[in-house]
PDB file of N, CA and C in Angstrom:
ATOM      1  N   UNK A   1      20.105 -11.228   8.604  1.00  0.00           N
ATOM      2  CA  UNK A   1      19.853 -10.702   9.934  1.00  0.00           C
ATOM      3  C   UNK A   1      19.046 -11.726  10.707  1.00  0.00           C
ATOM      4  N   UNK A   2      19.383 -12.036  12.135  1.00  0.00           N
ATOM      5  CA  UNK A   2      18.956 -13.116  12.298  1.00  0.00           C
ATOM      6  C   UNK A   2      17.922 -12.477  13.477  1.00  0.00           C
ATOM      7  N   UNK A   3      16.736 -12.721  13.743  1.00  0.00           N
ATOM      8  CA  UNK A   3      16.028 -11.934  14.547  1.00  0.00           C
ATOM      9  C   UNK A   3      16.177 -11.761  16.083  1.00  0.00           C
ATOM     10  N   UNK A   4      16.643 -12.803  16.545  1.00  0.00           N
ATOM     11  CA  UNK A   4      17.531 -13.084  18.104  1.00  0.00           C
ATOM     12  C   UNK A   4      18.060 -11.329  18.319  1.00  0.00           C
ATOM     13  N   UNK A   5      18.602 -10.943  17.466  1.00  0.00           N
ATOM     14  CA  UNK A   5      19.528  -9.733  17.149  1.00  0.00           C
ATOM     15  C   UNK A   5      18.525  -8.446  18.071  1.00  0.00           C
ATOM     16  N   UNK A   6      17.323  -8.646  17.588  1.00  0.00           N
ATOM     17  CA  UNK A   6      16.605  -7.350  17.926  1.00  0.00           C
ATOM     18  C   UNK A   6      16.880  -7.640  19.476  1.00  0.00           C
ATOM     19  N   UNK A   7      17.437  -6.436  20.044  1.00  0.00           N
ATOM     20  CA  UNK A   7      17.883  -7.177  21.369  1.00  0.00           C
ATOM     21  C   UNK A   7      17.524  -6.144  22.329  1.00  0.00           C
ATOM     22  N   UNK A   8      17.527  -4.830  21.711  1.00  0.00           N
ATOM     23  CA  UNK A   8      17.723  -3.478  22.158  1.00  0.00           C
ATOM     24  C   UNK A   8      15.823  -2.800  22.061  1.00  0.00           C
ATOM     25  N   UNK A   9      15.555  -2.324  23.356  1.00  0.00           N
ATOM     26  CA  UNK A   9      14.075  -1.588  23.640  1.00  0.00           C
ATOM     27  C   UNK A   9      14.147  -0.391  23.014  1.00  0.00           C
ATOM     28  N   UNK A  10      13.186   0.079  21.847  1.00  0.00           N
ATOM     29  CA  UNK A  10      13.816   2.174  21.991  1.00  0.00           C
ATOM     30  C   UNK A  10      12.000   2.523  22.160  1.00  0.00           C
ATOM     31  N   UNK A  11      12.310   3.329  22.609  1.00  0.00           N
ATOM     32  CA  UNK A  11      10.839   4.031  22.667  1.00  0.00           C
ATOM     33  C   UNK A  11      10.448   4.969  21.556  1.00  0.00           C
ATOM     34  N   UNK A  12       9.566   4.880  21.038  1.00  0.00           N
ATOM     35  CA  UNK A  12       9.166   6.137  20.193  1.00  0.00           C
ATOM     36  C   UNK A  12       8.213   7.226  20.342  1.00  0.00           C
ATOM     37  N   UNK A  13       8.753   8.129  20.442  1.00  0.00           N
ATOM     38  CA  UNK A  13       7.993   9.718  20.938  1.00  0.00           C
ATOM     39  C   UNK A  13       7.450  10.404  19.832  1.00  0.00           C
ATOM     40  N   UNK A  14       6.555  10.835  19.995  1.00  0.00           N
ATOM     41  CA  UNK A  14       5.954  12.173  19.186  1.00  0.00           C
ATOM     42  C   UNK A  14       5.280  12.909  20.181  1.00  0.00           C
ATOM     43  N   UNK A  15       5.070  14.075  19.475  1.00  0.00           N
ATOM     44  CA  UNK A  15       4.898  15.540  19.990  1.00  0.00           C
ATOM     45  C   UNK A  15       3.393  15.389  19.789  1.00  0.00           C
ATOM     46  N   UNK A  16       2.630  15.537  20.871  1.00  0.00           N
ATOM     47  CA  UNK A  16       1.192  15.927  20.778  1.00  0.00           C
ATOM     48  C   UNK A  16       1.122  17.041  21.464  1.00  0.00           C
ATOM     49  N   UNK A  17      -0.305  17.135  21.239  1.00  0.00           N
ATOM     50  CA  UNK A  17      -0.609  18.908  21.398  1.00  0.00           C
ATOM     51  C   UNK A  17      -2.068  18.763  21.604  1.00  0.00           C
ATOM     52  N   UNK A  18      -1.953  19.169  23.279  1.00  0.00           N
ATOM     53  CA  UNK A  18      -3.546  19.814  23.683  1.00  0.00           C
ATOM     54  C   UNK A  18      -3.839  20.718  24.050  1.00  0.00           C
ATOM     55  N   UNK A  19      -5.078  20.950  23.736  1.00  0.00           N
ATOM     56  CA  UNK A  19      -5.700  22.722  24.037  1.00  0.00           C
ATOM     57  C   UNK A  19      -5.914  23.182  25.552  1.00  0.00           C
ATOM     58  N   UNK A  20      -4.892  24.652  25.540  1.00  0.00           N
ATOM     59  CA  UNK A  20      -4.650  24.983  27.247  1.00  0.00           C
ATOM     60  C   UNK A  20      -5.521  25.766  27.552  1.00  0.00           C
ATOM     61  N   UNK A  21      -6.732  25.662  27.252  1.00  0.00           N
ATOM     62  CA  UNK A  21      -8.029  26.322  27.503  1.00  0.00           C
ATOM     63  C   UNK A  21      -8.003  27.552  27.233  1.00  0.00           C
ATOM     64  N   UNK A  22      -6.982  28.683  27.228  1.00  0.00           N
ATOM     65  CA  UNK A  22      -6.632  30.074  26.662  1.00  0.00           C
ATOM     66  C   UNK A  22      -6.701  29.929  25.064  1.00  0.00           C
ATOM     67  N   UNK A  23      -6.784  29.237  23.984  1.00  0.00           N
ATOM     68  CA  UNK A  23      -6.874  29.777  22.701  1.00  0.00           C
ATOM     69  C   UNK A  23      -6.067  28.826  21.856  1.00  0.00           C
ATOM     70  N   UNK A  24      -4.714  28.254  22.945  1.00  0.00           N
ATOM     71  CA  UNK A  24      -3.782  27.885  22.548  1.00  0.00           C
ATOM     72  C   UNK A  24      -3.341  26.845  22.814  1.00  0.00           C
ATOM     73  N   UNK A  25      -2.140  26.501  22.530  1.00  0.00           N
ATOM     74  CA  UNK A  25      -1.677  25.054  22.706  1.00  0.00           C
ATOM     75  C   UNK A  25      -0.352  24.630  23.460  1.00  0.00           C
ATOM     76  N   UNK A  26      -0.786  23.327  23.749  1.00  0.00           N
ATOM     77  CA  UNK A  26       0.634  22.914  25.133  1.00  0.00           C
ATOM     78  C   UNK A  26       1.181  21.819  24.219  1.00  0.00           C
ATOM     79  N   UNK A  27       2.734  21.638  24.021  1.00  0.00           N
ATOM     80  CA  UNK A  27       3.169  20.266  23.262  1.00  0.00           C
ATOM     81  C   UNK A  27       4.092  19.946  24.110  1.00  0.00           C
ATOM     82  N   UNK A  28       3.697  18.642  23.970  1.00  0.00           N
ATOM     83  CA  UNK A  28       4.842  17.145  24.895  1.00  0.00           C
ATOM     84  C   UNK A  28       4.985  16.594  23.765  1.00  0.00           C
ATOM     85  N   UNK A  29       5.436  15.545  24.892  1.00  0.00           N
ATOM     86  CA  UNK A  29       6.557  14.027  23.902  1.00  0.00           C
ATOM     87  C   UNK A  29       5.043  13.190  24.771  1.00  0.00           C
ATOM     88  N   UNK A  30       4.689  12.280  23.963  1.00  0.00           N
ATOM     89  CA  UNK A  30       4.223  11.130  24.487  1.00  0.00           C
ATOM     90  C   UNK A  30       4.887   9.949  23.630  1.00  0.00           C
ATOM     91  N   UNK A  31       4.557   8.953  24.734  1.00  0.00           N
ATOM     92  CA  UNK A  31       5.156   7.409  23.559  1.00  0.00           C
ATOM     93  C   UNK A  31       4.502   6.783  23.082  1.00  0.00           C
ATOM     94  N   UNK A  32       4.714   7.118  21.636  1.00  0.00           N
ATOM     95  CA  UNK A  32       3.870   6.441  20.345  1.00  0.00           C
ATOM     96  C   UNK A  32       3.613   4.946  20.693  1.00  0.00           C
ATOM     97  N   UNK A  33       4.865   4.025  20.988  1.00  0.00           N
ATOM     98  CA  UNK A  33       5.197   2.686  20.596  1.00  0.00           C
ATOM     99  C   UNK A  33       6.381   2.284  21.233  1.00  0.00           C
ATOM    100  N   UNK A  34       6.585   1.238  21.647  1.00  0.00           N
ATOM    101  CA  UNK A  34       8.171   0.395  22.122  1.00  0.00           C
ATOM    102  C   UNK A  34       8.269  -0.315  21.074  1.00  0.00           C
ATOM    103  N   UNK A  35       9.635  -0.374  20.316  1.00  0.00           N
ATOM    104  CA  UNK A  35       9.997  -1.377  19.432  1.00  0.00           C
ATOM    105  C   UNK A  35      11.187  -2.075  19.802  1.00  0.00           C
ATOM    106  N   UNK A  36      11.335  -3.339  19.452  1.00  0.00           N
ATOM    107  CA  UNK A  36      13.069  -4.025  19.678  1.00  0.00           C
ATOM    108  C   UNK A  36      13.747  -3.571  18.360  1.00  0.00           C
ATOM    109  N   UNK A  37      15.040  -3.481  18.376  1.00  0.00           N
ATOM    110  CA  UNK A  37      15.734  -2.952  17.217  1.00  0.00           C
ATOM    111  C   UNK A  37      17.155  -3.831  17.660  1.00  0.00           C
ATOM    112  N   UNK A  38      18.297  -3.627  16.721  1.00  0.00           N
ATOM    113  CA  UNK A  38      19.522  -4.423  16.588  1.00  0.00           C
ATOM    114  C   UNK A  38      20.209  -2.709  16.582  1.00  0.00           C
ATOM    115  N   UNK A  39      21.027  -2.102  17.310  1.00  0.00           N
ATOM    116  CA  UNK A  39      21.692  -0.527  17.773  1.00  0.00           C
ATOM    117  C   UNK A  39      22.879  -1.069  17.312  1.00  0.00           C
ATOM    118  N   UNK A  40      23.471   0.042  16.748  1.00  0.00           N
ATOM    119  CA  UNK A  40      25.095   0.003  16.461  1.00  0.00           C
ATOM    120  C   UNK A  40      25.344   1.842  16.108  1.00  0.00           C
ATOM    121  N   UNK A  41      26.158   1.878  17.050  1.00  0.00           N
ATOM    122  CA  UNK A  41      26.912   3.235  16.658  1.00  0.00           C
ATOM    123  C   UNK A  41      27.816   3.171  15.914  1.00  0.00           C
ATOM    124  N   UNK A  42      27.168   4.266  15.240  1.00  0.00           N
ATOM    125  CA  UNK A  42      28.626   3.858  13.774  1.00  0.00           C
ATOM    126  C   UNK A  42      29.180   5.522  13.821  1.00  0.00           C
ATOM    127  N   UNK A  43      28.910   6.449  14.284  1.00  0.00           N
ATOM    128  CA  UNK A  43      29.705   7.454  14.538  1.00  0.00           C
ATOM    129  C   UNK A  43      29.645   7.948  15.219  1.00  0.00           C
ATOM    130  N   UNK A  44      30.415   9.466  15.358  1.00  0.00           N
ATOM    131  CA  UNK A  44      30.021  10.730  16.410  1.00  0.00           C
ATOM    132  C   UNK A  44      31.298  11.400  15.664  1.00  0.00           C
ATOM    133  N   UNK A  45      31.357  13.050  16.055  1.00  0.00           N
ATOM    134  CA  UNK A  45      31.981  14.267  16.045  1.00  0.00           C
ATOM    135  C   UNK A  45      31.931  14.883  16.559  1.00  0.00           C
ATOM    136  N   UNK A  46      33.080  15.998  17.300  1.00  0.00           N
ATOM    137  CA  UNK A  46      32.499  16.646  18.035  1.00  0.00           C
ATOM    138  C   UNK A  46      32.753  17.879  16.894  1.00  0.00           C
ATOM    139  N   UNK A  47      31.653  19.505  16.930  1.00  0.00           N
ATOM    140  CA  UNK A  47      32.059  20.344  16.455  1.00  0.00           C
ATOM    141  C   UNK A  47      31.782  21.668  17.110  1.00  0.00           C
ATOM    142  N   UNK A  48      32.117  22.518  16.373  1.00  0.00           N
ATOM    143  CA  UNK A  48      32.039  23.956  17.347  1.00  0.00           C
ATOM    144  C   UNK A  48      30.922  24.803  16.629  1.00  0.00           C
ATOM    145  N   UNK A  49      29.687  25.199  16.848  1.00  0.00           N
ATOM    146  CA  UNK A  49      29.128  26.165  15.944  1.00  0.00           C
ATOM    147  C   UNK A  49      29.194  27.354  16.937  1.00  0.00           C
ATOM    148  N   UNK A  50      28.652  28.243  16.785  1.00  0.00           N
ATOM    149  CA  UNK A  50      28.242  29.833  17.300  1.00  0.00           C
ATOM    150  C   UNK A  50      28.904  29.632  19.065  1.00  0.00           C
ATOM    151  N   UNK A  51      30.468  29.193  18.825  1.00  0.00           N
ATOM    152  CA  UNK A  51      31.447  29.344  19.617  1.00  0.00           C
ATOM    153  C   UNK A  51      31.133  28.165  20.956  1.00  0.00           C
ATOM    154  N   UNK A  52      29.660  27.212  20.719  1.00  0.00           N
ATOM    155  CA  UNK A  52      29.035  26.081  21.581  1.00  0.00           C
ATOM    156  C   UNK A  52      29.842  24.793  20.894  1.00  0.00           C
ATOM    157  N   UNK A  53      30.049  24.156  21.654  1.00  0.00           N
ATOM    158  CA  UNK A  53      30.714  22.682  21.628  1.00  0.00           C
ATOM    159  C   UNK A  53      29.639  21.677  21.365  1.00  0.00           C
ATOM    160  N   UNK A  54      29.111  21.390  20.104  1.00  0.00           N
ATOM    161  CA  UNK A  54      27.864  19.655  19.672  1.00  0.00           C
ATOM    162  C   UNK A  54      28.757  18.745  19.362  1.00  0.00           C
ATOM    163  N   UNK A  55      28.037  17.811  20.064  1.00  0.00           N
ATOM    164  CA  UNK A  55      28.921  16.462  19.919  1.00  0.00           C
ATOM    165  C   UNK A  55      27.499  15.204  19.166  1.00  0.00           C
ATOM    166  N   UNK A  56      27.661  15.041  17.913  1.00  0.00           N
ATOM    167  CA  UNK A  56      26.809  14.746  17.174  1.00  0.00           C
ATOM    168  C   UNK A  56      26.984  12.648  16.666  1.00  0.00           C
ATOM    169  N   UNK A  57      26.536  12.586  17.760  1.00  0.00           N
ATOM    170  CA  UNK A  57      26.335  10.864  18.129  1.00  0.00           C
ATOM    171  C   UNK A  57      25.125  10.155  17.084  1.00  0.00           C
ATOM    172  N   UNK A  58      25.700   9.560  15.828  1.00  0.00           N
ATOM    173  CA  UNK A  58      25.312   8.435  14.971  1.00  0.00           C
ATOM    174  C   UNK A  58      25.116   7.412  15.211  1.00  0.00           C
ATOM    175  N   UNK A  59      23.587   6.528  15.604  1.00  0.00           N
ATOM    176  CA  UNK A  59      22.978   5.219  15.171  1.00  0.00           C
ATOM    177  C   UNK A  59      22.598   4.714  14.046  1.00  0.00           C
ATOM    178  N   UNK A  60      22.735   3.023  14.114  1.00  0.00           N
ATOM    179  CA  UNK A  60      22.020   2.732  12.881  1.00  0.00           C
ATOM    180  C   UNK A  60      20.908   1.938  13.595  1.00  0.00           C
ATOM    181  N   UNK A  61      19.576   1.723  13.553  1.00  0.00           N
ATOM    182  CA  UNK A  61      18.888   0.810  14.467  1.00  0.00           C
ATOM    183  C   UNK A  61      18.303  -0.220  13.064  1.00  0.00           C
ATOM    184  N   UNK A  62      18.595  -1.797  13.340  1.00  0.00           N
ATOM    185  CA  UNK A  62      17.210  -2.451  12.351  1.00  0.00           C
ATOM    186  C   UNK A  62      16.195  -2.734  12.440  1.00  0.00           C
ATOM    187  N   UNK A  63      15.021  -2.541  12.238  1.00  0.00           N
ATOM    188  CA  UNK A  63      13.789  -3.170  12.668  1.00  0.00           C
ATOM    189  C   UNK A  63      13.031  -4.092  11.983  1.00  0.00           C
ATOM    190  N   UNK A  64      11.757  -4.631  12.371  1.00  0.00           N
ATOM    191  CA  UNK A  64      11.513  -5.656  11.439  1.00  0.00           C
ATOM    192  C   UNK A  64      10.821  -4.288  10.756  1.00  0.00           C
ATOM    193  N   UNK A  65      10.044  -5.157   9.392  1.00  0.00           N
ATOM    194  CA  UNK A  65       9.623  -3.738   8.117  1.00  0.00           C
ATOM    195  C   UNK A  65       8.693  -3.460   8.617  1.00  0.00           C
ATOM    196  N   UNK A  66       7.273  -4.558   9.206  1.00  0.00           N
ATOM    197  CA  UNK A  66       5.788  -4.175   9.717  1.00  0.00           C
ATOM    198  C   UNK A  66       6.099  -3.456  10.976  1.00  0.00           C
ATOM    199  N   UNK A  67       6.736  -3.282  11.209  1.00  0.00           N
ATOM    200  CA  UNK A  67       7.062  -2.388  13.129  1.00  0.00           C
ATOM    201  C   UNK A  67       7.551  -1.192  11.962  1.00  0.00           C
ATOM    202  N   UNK A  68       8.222  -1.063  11.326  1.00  0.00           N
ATOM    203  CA  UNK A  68       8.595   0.516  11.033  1.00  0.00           C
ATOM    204  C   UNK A  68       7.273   1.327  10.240  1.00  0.00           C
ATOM    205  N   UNK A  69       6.517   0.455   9.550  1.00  0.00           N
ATOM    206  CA  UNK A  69       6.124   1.249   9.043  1.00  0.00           C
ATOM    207  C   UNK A  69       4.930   1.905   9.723  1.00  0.00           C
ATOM    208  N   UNK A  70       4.946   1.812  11.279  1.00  0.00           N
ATOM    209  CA  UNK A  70       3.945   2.907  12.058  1.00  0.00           C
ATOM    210  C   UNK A  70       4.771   3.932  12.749  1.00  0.00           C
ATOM    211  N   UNK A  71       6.118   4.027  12.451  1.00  0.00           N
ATOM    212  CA  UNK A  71       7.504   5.062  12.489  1.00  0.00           C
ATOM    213  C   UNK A  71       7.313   6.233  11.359  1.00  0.00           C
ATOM    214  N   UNK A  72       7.112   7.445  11.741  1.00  0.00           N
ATOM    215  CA  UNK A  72       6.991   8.789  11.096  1.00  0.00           C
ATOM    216  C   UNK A  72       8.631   9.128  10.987  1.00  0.00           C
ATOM    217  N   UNK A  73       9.035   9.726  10.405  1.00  0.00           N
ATOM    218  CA  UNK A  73      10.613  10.784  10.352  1.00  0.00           C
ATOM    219  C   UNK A  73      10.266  11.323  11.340  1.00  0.00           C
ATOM    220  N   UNK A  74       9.120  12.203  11.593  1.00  0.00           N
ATOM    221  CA  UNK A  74       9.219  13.193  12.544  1.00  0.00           C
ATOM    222  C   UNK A  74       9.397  13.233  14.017  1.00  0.00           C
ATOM    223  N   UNK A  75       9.328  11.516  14.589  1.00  0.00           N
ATOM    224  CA  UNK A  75       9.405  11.121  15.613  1.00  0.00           C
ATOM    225  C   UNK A  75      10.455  10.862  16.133  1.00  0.00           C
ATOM    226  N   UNK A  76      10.913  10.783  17.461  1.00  0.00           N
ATOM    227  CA  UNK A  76      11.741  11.160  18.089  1.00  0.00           C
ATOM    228  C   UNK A  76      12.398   9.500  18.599  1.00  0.00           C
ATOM    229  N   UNK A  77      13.423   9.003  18.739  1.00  0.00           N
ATOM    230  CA  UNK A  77      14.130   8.063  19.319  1.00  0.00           C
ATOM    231  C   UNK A  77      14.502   7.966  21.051  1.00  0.00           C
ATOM    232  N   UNK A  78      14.177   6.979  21.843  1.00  0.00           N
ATOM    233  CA  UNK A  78      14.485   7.223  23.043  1.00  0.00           C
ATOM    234  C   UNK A  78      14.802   5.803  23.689  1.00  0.00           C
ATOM    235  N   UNK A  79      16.605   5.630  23.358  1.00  0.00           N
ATOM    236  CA  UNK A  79      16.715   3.769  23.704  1.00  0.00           C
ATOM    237  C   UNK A  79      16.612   3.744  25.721  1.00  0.00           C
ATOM    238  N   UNK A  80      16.037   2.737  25.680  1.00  0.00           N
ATOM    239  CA  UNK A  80      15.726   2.516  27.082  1.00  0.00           C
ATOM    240  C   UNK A  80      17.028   2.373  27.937  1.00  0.00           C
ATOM    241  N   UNK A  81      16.912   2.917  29.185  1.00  0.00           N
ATOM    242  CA  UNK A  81      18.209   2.734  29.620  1.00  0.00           C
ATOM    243  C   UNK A  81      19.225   3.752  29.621  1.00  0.00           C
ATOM    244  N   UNK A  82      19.061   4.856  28.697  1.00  0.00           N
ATOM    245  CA  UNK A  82      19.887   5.458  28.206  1.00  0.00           C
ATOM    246  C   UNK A  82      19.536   7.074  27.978  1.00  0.00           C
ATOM    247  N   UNK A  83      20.032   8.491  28.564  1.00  0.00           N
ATOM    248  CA  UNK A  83      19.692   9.329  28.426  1.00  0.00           C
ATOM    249  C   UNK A  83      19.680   9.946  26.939  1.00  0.00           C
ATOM    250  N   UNK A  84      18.949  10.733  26.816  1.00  0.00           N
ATOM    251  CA  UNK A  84      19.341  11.859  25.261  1.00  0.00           C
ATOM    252  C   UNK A  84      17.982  11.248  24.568  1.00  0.00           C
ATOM    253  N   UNK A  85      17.920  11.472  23.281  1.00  0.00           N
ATOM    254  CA  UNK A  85      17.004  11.153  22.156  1.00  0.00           C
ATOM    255  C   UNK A  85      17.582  11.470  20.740  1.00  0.00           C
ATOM    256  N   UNK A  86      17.370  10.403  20.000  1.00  0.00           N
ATOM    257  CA  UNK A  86      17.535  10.697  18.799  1.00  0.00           C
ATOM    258  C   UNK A  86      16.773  11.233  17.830  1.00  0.00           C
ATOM    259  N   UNK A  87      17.115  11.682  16.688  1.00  0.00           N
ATOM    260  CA  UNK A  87      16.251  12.486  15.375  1.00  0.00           C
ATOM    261  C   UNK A  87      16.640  11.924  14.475  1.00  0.00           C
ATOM    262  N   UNK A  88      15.731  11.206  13.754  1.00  0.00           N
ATOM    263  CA  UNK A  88      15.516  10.047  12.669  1.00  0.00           C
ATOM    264  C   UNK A  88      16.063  11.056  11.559  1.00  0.00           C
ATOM    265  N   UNK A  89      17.223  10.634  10.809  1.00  0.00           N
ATOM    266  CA  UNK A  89      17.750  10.982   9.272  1.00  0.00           C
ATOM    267  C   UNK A  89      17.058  10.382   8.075  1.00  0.00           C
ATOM    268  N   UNK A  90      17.287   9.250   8.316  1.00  0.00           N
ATOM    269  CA  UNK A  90      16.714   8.236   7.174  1.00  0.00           C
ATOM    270  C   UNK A  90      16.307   6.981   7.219  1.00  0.00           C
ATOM    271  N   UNK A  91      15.173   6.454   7.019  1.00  0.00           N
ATOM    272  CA  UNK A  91      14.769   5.281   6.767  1.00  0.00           C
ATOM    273  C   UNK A  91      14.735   4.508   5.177  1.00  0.00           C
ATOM    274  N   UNK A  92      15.256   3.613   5.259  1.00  0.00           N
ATOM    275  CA  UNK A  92      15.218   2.269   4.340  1.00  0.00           C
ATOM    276  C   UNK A  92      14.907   1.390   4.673  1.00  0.00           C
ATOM    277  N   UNK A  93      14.452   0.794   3.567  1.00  0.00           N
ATOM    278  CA  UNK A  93      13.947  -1.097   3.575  1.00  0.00           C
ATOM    279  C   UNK A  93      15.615  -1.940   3.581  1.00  0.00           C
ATOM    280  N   UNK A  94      16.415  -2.226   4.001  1.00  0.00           N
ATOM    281  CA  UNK A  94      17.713  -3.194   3.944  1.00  0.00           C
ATOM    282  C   UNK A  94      17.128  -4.160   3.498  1.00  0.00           C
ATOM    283  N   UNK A  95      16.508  -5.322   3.397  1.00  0.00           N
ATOM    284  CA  UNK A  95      16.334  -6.206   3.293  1.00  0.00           C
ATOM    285  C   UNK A  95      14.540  -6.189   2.808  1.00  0.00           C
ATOM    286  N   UNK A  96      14.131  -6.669   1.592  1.00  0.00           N
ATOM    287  CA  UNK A  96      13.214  -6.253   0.971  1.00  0.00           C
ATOM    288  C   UNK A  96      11.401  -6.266   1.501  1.00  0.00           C
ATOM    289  N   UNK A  97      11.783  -7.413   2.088  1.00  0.00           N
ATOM    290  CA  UNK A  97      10.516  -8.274   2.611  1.00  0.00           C
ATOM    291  C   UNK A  97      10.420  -7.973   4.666  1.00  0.00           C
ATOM    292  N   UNK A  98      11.631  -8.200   4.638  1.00  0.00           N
ATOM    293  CA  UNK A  98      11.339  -8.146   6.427  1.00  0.00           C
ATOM    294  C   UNK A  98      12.401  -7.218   6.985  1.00  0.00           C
ATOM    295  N   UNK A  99      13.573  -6.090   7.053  1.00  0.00           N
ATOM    296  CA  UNK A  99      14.162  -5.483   7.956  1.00  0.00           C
ATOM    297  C   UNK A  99      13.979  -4.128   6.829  1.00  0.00           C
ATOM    298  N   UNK A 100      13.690  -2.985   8.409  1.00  0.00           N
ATOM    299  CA  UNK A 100      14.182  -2.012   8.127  1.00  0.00           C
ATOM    300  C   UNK A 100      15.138  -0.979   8.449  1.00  0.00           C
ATOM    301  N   UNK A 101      16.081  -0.081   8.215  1.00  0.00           N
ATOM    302  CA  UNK A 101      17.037   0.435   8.659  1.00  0.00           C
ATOM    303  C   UNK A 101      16.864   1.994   8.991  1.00  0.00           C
ATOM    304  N   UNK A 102      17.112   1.952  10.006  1.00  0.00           N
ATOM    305  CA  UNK A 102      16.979   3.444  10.371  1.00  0.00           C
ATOM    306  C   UNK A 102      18.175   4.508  10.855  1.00  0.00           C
ATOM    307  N   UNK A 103      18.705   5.291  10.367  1.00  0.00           N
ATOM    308  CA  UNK A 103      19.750   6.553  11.237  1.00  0.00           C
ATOM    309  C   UNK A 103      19.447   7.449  11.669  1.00  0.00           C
ATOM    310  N   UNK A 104      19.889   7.612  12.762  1.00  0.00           N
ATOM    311  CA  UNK A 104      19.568   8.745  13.522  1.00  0.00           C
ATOM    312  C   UNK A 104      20.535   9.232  14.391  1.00  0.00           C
ATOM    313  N   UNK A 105      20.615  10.492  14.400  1.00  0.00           N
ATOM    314  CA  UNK A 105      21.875  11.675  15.342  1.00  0.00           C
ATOM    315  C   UNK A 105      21.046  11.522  16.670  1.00  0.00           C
ATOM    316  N   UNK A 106      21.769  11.307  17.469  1.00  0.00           N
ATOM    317  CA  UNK A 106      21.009  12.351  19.097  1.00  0.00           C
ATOM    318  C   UNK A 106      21.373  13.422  19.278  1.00  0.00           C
ATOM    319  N   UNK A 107      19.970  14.467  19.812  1.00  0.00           N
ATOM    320  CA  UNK A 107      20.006  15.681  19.938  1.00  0.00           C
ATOM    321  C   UNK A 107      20.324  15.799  21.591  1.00  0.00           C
ATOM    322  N   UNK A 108      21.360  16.880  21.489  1.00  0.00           N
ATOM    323  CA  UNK A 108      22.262  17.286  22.884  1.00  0.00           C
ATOM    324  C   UNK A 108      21.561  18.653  23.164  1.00  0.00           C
TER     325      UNK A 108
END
């Protein structure tokens, strides 16, 4: 992987949560971090559940390894430029020392 590659901006979101002075709590998206990544869609489907039409759009993003590893699963994908957000499936090390690989669906 040649690093030129990381070519692509995504933003990374997580959900924080502050106190709405009643007892309780308000949650957003704020942005964790901007990372460059190397994007390739490698799928999509469309399917039918509870009679609604999802159309379930597959990335693979690479990153370098020290940039992923301040990347949670639980955080949210958001490539610049581009509406929707993704939901991280799985992370791996591809390459032992320096890239990591990430998949993720976007949520519709």
């Amino acid at each position: 992987m040649n690093a030129g590659k990381l070519d692509t901006r995504v933003l990374i979101k997580r959900q924080s949560k502050t106190a709405d002075g009643f007892g309780g709590f308000s949650s957003t998206l704020a942005t964790q971090t901007t990372i460059w990544a190397n994007v390739n869609y490698t799928g999509g489907d469309v399917a039918t559940k509870n009679g609604k039409r999802d159309r379930n759009l597959v990335i693979e993003l690479t990153v370098r390894k020290k940039t992923a590893d301040a990347i949670n699963t639980t955080d949210l994908l958001e490539i610049e430029n581009e509406s929707g957000q993704f939901q991280i499936n799985n992370m791996f090390n591809s390459n032992y020392k320096y890239y990591t690989t990430i998949t993720a669906t976007k949520r519709e």
